[in-house]
C-alpha atoms as a PDB file:
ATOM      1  CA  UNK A   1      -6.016  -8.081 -16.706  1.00  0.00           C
ATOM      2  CA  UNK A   2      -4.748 -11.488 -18.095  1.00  0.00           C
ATOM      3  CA  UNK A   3      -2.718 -12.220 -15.184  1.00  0.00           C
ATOM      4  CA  UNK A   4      -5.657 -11.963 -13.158  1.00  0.00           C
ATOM      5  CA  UNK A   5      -7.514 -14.214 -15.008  1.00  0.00           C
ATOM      6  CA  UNK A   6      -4.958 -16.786 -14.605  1.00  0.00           C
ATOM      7  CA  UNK A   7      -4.303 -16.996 -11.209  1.00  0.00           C
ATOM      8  CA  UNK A   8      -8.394 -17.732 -10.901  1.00  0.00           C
ATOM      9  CA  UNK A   9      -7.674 -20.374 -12.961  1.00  0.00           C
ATOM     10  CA  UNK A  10      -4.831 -21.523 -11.201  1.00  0.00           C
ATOM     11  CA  UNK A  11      -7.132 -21.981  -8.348  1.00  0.00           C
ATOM     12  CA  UNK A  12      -9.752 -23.216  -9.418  1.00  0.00           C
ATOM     13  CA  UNK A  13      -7.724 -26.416 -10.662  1.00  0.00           C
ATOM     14  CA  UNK A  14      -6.613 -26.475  -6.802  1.00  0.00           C
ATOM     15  CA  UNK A  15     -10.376 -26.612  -5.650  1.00  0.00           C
ATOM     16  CA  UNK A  16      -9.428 -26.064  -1.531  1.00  0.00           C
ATOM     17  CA  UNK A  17      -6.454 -23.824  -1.034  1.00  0.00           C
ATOM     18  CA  UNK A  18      -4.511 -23.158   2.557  1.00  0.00           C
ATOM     19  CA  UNK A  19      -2.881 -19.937   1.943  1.00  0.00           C
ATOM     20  CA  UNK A  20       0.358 -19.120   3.838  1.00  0.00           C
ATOM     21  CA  UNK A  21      -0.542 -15.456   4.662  1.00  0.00           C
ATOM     22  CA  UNK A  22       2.373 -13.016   6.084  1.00  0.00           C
ATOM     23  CA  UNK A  23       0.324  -9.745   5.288  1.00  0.00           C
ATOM     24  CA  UNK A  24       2.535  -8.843   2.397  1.00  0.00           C
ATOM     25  CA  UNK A  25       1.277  -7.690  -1.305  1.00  0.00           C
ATOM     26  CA  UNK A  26       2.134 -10.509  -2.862  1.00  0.00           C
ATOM     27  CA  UNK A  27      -0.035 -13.114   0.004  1.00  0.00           C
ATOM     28  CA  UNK A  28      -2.516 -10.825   0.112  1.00  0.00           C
ATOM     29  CA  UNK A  29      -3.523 -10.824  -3.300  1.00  0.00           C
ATOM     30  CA  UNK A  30      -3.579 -14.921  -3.219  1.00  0.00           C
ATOM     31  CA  UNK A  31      -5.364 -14.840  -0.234  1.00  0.00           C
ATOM     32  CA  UNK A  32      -8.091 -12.137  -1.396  1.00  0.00           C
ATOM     33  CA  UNK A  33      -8.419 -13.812  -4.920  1.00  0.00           C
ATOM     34  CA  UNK A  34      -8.414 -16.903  -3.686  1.00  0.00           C
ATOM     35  CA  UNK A  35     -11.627 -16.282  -1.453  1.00  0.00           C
ATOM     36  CA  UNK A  36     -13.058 -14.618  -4.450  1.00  0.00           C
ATOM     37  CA  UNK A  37     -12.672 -16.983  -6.317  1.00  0.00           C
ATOM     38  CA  UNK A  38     -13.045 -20.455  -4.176  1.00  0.00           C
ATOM     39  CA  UNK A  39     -15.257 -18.921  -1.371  1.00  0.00           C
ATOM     40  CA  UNK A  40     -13.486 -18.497   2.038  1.00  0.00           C
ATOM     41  CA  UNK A  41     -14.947 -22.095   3.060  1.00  0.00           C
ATOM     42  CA  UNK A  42     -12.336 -23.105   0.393  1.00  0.00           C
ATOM     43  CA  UNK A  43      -9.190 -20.606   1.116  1.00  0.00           C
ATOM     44  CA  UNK A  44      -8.099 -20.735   4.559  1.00  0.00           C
ATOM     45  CA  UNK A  45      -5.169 -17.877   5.204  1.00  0.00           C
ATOM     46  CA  UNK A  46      -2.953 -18.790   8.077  1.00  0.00           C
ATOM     47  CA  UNK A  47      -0.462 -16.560   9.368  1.00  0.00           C
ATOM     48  CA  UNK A  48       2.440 -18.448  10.837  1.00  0.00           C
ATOM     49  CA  UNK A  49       3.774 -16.678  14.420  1.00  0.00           C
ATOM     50  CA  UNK A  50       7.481 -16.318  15.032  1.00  0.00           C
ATOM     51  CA  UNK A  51       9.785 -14.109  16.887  1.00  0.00           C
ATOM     52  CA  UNK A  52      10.429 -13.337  12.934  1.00  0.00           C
ATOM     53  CA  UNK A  53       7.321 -11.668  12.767  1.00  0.00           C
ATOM     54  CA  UNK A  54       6.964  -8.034  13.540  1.00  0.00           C
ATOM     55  CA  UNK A  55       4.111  -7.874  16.052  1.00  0.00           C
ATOM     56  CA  UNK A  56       3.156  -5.150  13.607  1.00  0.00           C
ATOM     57  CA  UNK A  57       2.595  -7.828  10.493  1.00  0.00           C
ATOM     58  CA  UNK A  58       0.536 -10.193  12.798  1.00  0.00           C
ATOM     59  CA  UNK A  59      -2.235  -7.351  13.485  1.00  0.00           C
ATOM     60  CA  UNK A  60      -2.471  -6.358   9.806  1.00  0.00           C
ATOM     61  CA  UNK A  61      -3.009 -10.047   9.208  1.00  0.00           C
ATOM     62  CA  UNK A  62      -5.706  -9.533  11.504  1.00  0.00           C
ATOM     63  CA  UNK A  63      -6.975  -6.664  10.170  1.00  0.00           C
ATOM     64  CA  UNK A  64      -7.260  -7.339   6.599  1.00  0.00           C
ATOM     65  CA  UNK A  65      -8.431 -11.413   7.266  1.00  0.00           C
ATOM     66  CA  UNK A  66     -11.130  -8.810   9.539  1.00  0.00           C
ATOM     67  CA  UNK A  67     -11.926  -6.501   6.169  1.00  0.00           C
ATOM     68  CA  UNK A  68     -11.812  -8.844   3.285  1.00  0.00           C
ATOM     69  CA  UNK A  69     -14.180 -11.876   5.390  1.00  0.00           C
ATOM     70  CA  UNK A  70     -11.047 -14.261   5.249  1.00  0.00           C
ATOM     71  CA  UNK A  71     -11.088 -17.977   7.285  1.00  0.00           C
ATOM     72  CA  UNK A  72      -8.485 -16.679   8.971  1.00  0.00           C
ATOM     73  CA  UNK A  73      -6.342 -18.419  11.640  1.00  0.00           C
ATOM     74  CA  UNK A  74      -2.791 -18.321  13.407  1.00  0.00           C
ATOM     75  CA  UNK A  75      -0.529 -21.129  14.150  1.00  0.00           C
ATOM     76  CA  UNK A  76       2.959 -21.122  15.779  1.00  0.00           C
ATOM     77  CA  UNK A  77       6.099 -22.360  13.866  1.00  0.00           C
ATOM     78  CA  UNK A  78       9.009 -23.624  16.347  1.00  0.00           C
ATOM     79  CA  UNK A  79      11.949 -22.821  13.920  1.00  0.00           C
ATOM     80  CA  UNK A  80      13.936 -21.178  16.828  1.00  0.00           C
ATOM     81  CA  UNK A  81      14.361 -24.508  18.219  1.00  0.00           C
ATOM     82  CA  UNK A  82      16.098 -25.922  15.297  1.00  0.00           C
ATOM     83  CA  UNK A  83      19.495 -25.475  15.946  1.00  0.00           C
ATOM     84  CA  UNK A  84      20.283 -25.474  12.157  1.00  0.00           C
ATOM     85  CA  UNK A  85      17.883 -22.287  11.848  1.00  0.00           C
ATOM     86  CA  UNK A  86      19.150 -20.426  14.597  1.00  0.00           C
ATOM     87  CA  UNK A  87      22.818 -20.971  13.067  1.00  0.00           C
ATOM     88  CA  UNK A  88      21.637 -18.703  10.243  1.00  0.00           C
ATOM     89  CA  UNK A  89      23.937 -20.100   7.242  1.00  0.00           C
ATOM     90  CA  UNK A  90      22.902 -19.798   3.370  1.00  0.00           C
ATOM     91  CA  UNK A  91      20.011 -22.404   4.276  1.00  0.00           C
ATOM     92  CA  UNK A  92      18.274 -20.394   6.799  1.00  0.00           C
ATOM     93  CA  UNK A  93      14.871 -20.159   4.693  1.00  0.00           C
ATOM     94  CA  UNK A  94      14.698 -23.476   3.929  1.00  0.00           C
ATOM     95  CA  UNK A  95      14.389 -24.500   7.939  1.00  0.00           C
ATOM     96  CA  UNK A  96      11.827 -21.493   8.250  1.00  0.00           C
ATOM     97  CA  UNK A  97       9.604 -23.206   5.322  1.00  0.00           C
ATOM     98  CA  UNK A  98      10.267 -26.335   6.654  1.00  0.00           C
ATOM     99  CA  UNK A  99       8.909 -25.380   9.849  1.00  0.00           C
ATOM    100  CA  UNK A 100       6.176 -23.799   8.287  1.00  0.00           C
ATOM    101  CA  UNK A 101       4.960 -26.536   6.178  1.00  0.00           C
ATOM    102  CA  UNK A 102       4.815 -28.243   9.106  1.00  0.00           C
ATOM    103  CA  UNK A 103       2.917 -25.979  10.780  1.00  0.00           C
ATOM    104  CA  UNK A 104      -0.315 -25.521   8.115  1.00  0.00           C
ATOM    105  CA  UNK A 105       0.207 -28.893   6.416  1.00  0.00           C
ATOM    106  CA  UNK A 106      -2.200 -30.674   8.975  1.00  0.00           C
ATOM    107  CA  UNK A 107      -4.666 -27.697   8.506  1.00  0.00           C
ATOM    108  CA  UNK A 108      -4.302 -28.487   4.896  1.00  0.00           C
ATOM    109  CA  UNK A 109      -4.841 -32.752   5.568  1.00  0.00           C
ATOM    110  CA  UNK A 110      -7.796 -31.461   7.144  1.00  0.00           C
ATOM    111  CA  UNK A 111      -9.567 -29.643   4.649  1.00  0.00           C
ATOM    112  CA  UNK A 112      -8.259 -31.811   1.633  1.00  0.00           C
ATOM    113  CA  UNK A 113      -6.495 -28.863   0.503  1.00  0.00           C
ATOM    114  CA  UNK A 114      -3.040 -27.676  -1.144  1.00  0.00           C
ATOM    115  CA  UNK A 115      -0.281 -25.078   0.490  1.00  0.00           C
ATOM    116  CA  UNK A 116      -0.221 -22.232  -1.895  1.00  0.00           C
ATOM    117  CA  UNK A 117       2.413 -19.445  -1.380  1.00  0.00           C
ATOM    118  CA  UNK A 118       2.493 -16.047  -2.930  1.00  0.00           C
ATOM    119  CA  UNK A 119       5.477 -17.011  -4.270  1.00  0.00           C
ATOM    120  CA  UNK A 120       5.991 -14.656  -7.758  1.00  0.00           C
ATOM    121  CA  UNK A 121       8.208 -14.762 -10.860  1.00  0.00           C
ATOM    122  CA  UNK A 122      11.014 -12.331  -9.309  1.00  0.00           C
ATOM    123  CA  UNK A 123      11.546 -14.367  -6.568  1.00  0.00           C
ATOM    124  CA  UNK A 124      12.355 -17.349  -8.581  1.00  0.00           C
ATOM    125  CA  UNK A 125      15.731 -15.392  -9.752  1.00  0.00           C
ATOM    126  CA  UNK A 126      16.860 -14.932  -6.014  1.00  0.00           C
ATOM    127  CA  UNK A 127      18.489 -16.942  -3.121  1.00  0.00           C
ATOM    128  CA  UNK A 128      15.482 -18.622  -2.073  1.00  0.00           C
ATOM    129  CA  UNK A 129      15.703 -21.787  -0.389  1.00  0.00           C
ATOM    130  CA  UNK A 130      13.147 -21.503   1.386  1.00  0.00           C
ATOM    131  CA  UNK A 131      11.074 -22.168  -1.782  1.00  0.00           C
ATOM    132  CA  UNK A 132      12.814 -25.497  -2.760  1.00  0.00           C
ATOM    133  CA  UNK A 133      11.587 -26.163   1.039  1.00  0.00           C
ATOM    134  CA  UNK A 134       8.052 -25.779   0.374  1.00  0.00           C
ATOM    135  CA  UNK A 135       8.033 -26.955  -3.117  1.00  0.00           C
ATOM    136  CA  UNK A 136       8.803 -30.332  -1.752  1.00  0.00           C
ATOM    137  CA  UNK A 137       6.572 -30.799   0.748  1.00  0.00           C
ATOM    138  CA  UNK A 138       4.059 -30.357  -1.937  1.00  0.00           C
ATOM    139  CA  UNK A 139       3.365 -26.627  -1.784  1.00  0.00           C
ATOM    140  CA  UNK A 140       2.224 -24.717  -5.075  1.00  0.00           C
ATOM    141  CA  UNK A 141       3.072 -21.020  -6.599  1.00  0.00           C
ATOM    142  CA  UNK A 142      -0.083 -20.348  -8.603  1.00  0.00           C
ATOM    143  CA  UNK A 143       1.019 -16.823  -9.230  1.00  0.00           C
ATOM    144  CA  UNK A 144       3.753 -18.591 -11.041  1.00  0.00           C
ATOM    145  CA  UNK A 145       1.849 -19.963 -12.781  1.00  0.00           C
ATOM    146  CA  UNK A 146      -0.329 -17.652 -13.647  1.00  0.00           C
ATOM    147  CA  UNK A 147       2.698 -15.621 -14.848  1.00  0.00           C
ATOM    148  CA  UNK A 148       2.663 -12.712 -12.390  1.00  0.00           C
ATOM    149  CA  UNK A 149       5.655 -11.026 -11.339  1.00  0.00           C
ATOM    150  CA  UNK A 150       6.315  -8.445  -8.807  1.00  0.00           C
ATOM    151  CA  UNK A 151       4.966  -5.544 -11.244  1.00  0.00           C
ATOM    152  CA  UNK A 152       1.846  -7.464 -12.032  1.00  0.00           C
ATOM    153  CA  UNK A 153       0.771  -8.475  -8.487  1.00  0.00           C
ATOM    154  CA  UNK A 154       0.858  -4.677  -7.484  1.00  0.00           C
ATOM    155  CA  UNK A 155      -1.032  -3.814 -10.755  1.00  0.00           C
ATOM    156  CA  UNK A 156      -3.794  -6.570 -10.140  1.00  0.00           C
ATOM    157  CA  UNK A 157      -3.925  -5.433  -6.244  1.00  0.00           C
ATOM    158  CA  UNK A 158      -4.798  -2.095  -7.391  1.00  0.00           C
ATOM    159  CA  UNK A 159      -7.467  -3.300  -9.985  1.00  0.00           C
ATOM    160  CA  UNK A 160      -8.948  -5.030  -7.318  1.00  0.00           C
ATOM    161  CA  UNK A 161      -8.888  -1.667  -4.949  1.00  0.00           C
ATOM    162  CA  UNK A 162      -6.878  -3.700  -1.987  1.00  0.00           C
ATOM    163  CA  UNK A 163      -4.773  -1.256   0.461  1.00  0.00           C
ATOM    164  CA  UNK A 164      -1.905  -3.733   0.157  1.00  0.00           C
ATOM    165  CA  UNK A 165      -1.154  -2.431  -3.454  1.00  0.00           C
ATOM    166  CA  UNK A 166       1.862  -0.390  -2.535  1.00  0.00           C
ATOM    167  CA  UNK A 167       2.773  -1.884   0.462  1.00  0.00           C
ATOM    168  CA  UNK A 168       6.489  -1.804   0.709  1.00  0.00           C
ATOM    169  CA  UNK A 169       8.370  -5.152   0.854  1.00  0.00           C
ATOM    170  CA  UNK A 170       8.825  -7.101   4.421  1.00  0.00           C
ATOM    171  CA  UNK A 171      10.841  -9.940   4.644  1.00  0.00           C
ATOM    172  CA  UNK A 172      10.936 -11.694   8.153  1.00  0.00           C
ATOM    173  CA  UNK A 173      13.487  -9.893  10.642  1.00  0.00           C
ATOM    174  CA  UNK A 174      15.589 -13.131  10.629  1.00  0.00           C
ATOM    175  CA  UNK A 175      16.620 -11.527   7.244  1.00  0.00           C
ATOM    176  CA  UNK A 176      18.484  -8.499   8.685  1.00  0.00           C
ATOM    177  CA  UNK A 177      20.658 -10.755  10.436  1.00  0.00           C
ATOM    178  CA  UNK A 178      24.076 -11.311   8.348  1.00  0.00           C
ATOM    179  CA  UNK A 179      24.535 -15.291   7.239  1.00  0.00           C
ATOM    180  CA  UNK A 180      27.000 -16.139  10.386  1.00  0.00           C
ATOM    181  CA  UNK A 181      25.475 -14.445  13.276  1.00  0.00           C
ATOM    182  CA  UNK A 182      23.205 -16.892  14.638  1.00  0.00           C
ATOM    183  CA  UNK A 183      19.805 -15.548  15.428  1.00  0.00           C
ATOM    184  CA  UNK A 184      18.563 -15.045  18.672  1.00  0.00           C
ATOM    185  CA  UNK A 185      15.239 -13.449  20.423  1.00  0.00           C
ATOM    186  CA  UNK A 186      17.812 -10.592  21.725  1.00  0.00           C
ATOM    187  CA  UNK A 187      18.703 -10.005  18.140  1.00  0.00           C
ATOM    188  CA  UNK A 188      15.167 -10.175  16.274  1.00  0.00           C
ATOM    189  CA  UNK A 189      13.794  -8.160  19.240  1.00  0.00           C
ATOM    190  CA  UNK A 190      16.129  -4.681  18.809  1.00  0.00           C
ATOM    191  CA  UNK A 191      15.848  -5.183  15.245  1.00  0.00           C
ATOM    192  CA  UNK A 192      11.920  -4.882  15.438  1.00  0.00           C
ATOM    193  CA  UNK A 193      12.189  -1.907  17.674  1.00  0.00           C
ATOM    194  CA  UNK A 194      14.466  -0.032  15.917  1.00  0.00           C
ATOM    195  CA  UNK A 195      12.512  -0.276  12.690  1.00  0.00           C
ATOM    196  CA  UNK A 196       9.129   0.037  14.286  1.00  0.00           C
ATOM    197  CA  UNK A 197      10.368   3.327  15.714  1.00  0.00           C
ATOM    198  CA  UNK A 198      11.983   4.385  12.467  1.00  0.00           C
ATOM    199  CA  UNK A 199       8.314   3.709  10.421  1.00  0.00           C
ATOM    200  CA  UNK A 200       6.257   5.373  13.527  1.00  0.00           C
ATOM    201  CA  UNK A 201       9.091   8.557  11.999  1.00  0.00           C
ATOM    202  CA  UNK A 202       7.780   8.406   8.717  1.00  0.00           C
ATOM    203  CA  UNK A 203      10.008   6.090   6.829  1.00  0.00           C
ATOM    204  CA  UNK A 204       7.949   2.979   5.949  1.00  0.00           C
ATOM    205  CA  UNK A 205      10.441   1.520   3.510  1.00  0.00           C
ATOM    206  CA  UNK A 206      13.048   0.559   6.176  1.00  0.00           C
ATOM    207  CA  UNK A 207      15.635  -1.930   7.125  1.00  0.00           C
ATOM    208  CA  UNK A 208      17.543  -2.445  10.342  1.00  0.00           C
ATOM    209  CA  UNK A 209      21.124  -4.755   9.451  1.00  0.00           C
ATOM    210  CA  UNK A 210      21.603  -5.759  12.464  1.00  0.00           C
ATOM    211  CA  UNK A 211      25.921  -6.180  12.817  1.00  0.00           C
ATOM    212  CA  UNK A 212      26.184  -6.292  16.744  1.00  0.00           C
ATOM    213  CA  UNK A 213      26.328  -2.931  18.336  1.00  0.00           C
ATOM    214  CA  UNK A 214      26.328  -1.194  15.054  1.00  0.00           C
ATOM    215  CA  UNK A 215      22.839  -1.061  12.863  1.00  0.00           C
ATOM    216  CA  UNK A 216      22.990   0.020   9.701  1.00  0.00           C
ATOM    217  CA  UNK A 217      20.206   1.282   8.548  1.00  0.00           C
ATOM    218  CA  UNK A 218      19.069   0.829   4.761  1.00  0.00           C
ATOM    219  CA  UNK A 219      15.832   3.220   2.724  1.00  0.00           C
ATOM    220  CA  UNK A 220      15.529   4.174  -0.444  1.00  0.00           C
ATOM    221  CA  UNK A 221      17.686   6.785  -1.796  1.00  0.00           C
ATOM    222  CA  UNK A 222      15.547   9.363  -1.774  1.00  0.00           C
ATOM    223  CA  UNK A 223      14.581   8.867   1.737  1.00  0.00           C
ATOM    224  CA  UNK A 224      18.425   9.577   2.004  1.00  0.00           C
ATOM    225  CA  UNK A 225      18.706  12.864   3.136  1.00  0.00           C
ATOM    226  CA  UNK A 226      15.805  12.827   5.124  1.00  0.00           C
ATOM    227  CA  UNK A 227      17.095  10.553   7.612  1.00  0.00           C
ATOM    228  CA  UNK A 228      20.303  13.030   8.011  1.00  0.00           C
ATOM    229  CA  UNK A 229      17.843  15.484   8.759  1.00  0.00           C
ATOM    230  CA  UNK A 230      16.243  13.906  11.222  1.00  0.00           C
ATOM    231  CA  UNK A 231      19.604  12.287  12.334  1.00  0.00           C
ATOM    232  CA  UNK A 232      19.572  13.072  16.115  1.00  0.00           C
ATOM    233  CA  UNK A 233      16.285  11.206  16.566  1.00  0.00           C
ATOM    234  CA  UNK A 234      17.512   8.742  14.105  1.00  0.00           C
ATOM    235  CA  UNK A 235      20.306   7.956  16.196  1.00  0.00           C
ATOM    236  CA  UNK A 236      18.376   8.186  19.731  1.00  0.00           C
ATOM    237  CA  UNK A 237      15.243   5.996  18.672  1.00  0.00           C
ATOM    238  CA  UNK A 238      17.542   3.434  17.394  1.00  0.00           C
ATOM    239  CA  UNK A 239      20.084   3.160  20.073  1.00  0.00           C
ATOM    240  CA  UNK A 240      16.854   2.702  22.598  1.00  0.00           C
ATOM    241  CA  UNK A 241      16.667  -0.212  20.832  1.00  0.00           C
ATOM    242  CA  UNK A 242      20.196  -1.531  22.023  1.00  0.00           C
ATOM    243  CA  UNK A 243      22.756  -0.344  19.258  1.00  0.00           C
ATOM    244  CA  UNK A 244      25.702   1.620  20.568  1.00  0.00           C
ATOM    245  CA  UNK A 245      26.671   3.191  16.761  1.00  0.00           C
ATOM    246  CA  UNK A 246      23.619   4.035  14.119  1.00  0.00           C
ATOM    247  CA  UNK A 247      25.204   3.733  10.134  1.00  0.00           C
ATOM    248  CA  UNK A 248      23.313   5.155   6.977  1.00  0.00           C
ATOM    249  CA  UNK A 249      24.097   2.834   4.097  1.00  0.00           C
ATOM    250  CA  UNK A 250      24.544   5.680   1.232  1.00  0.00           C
ATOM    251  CA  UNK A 251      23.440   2.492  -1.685  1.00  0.00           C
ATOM    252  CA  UNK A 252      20.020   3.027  -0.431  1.00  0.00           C
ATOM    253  CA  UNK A 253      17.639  -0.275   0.149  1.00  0.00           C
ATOM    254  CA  UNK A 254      18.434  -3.248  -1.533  1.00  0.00           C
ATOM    255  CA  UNK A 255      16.054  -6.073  -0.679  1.00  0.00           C
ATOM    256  CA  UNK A 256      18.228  -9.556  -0.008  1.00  0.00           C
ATOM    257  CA  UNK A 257      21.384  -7.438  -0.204  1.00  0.00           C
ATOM    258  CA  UNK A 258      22.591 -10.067   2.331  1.00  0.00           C
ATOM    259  CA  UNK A 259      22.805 -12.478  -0.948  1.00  0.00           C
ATOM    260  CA  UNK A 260      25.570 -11.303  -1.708  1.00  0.00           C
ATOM    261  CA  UNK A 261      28.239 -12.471   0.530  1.00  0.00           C
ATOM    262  CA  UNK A 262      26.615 -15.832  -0.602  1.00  0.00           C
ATOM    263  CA  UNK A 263      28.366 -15.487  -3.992  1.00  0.00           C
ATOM    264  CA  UNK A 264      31.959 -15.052  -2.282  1.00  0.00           C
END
């Protein structure tokens, strides 16, 4: 496919590439096709480790660095410690990039290399700070510029026979946390039970809100009734977790639904 194509282009004018590697479709394909196409002595993937990472995430890193012969390696980002972060207003992402960038920049300085993000064109037409973050500590979006959207990163994935194809969506667990509540280790913690227990139940396409003692709980609609089925373990696996009252949001998933008290 022509998109394909592209993005080996794309790299190739990079030469050395540091990939910022969460696990997700859209940095796995940049970190698999980068390798391809640079050779893994010239596309590192680092994972970046947070309490905003689902311990889940950081083994399929592992895993997949593991299958596909990735130079693959973990550092820590301290964004908890930035008190603007942990306040958790519209500008949340752009301390978590910030923190990453300075996490994988030296790794970059190392290797005489450029940040690349699998940053695609959907995202650009969100509330995404956290790309205005990167962007200006010198980071690049070659699927961007290779013209890939969401559609064609899944379609390229599956052309190149990686598992990640259909992978749903995972944003960081920071990101279930309503602009407002500050986050906190308690917080991220019962939200990555909860939905850890709700996936090990047989709905992968999950999301946790996290509003105090209540969680509502967010999967596609047709995963709707299901879930009322199910409802008494539902309801007992998720108040393990530390929620007193377990909601079903009847508008089904909506990825960055938080947005949307941004526009108010």
């Amino acid at each position: 496919m022509q998109e394909l194509a592209s993005l080996r282009e794309e790299l190739q004018k990079l030469e050395r590439v540091v990939v910022a590697f969460s696990g997700g479709v859209d940095s796995a394909l940049l970190a698999f096709v980068a390798a391809d196409t640079l050779g893994a002595e010239n596309a590192v993937a680092v994972t970046a480790v947070s309490p905003s990472l689902a311990g889940a995430e950081r083994h399929e890193c592992e895993a997949l660095a593991e299958d596909w012969g990735l130079d693959w390696r973990e550092v820590t980002t301290h964004e908890m410690e930035n008190a603007a972060y942990r306040l958790n207003d519209g500008n949340r992402c752009f301390h978590c990039k910030d923190a990453l960038m300075d996490a994988v920049q030296p790794i970059a300085d190392e290797l005489d290399a450029t940040v690349v993000l699998g940053v695609n064109l959907d995202d650009l037409g969100d509330h995404r700070p956290g790309q205005h973050a990167a962007a200006q500590r010198g980071a690049a979006f070659p699927m961007v510029s290779a013209g890939l959207d969401k559609g064609a990163v899944r379609e390229a994935s599956r052309t190149l026979g990686l598992r990640t194809a259909d992978k749903p969506a995972a944003a960081c667990l920071s990101s279930r946390i309503p602009y407002g509540t500050p986050v906190s280790i308690q917080r991220l913690t019962s939200i990555e039970g909860a939905e850890l227990a709700l996936k090990q139940m047989g709905f992968p396409e999950i999301r946790v809100r996290h509003y105090e003692e209540i969680a509502r709980i967010e999967v596609p609609v047709e995963s709707l009734a299901r879930v009322i089925e199910s409802r008494q373990a539902v309801i007992a696996a998720v108040q393990q977790s530390g929620y007193r009252y377990v909601t079903l949001d009847l508008e089904g998933l909506r990825s960055g639904n938080l947005n949307l008290s941004l526009e108010n």
